[in-house]
Protein backbone atom coordinates (compact mmCIF):
# COMPACT_ATOMS: atom_id res chain seq x y z
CA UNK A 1 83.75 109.89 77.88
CA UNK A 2 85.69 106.79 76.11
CA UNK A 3 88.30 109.48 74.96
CA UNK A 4 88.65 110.59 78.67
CA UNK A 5 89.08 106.94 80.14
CA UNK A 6 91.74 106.08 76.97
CA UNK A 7 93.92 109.08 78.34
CA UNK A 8 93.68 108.18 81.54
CA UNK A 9 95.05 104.92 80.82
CA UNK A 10 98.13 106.05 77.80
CA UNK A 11 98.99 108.70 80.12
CA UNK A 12 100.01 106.39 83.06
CA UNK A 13 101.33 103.41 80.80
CA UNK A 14 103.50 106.19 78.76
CA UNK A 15 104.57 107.05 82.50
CA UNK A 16 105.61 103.55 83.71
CA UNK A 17 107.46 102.75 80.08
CA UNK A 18 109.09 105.89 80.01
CA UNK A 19 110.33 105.31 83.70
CA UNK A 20 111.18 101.55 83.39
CA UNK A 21 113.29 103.01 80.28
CA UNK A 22 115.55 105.43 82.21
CA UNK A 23 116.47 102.34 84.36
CA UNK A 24 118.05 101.24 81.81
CA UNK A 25 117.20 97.24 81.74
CA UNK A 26 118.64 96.73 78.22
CA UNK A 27 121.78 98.07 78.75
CA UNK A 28 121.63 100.23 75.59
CA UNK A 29 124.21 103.52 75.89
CA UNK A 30 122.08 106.67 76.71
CA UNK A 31 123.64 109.54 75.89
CA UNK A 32 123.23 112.74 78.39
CA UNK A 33 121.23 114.49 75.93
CA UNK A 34 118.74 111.70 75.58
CA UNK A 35 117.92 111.45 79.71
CA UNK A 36 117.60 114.74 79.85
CA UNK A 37 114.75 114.46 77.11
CA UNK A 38 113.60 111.61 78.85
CA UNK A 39 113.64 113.10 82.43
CA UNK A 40 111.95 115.98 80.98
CA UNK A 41 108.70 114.14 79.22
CA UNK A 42 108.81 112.12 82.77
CA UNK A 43 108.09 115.15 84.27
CA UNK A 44 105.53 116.10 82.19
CA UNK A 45 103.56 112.96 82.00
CA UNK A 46 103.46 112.82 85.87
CA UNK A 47 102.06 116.60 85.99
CA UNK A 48 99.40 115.13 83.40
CA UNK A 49 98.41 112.22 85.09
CA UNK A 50 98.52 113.94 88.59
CA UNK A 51 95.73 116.04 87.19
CA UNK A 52 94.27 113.22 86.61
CA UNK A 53 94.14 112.10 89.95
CA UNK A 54 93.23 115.43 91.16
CA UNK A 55 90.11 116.04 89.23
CA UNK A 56 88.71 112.59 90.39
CA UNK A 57 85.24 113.05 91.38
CA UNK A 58 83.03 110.16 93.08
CA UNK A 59 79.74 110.38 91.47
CA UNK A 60 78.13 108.46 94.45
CA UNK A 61 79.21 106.43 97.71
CA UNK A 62 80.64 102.91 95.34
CA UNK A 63 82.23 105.20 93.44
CA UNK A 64 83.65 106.98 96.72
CA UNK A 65 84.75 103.63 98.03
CA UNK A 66 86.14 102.15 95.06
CA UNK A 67 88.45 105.31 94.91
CA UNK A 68 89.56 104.72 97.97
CA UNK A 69 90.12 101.60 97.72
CA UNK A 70 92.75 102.17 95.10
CA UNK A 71 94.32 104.69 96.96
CA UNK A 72 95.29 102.75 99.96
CA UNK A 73 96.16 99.65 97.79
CA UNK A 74 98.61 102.24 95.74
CA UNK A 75 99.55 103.38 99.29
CA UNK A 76 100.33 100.01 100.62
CA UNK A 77 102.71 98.74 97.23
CA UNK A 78 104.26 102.13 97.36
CA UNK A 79 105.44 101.59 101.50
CA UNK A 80 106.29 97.75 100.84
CA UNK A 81 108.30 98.68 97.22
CA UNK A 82 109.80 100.89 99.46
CA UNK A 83 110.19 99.10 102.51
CA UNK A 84 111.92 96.41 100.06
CA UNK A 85 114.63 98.91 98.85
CA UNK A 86 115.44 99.49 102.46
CA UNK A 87 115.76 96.22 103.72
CA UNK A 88 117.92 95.32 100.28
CA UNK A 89 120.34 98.33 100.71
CA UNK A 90 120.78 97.50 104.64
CA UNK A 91 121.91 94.19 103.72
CA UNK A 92 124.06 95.94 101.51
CA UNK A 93 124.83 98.44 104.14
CA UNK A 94 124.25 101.31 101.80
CA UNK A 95 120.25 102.56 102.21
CA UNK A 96 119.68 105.83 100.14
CA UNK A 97 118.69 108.26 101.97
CA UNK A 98 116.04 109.06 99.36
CA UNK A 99 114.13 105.73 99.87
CA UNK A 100 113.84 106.46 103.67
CA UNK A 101 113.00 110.29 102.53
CA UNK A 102 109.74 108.96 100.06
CA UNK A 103 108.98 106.48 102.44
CA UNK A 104 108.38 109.40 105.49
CA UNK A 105 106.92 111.53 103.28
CA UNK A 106 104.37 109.36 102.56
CA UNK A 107 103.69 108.11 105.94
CA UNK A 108 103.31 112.34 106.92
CA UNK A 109 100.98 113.21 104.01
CA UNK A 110 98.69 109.80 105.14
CA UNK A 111 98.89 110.57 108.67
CA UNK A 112 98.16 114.22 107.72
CA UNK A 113 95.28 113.80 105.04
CA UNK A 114 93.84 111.50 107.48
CA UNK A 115 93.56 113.86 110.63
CA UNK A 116 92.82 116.86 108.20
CA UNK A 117 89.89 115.15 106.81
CA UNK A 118 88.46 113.20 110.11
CA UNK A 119 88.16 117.05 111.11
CA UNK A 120 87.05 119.18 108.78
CA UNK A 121 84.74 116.71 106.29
């Protein structure tokens, strides 16, 4: 069970390093070759840790909250991270479109999950 929580804590941090990285904050030249490496693990450690997140199972009705707890808190910084980026780039008059785009999308899939579950669980 210890093993199981330590990968579902590497996997995630691996995640958020690996992402913070392609940013760039150091200003270190990146070759082409090397983003595409690192796009490519990216995309494999966010298939691993979305598995994660889809074999979650509450084991009883704390456990049940507490889950959802942390899903509408990781809703909420999601919206207002990107709700932030909008508001920047309009002040910049130049919003990308793919801010706006995540920002829907999430909005559906909440809206969604929420009507889908109030009538069918």
């Amino acid at each position: 069970m210890k093993n199981k929580t330590l990968q579902e804590i590497l996997v995630p941090l691996a995640l958020i390093i690996l992402a913070t990285l392609l940013l760039n904050p150091f200003h270190f030249w990146m070759p082409d070759m090397m983003v595409m490496g690192m796009l490519a693990t990216l995309l494999v450690l966010f298939g691993i840790f979305a598995s994660f997140i889809l074999k979650e199972k509450a084991f009883d009705e704390r456990d049940d909250m507490n889950r959802s707890l942390a899903g509408r808190n990781a809703f909420l910084a999601g919206s207002a991270t990107l709700m932030l980026g909008i508001v920047v780039q309009g002040y910049n008059h130049a919003i990308d479109p793919w801010l706006v785009i995540a920002l829907i999308v999430m909005i559906i899939i909440k809206i969604g999950t929420r009507l889908w579950s109030d009538k069918n669980l």
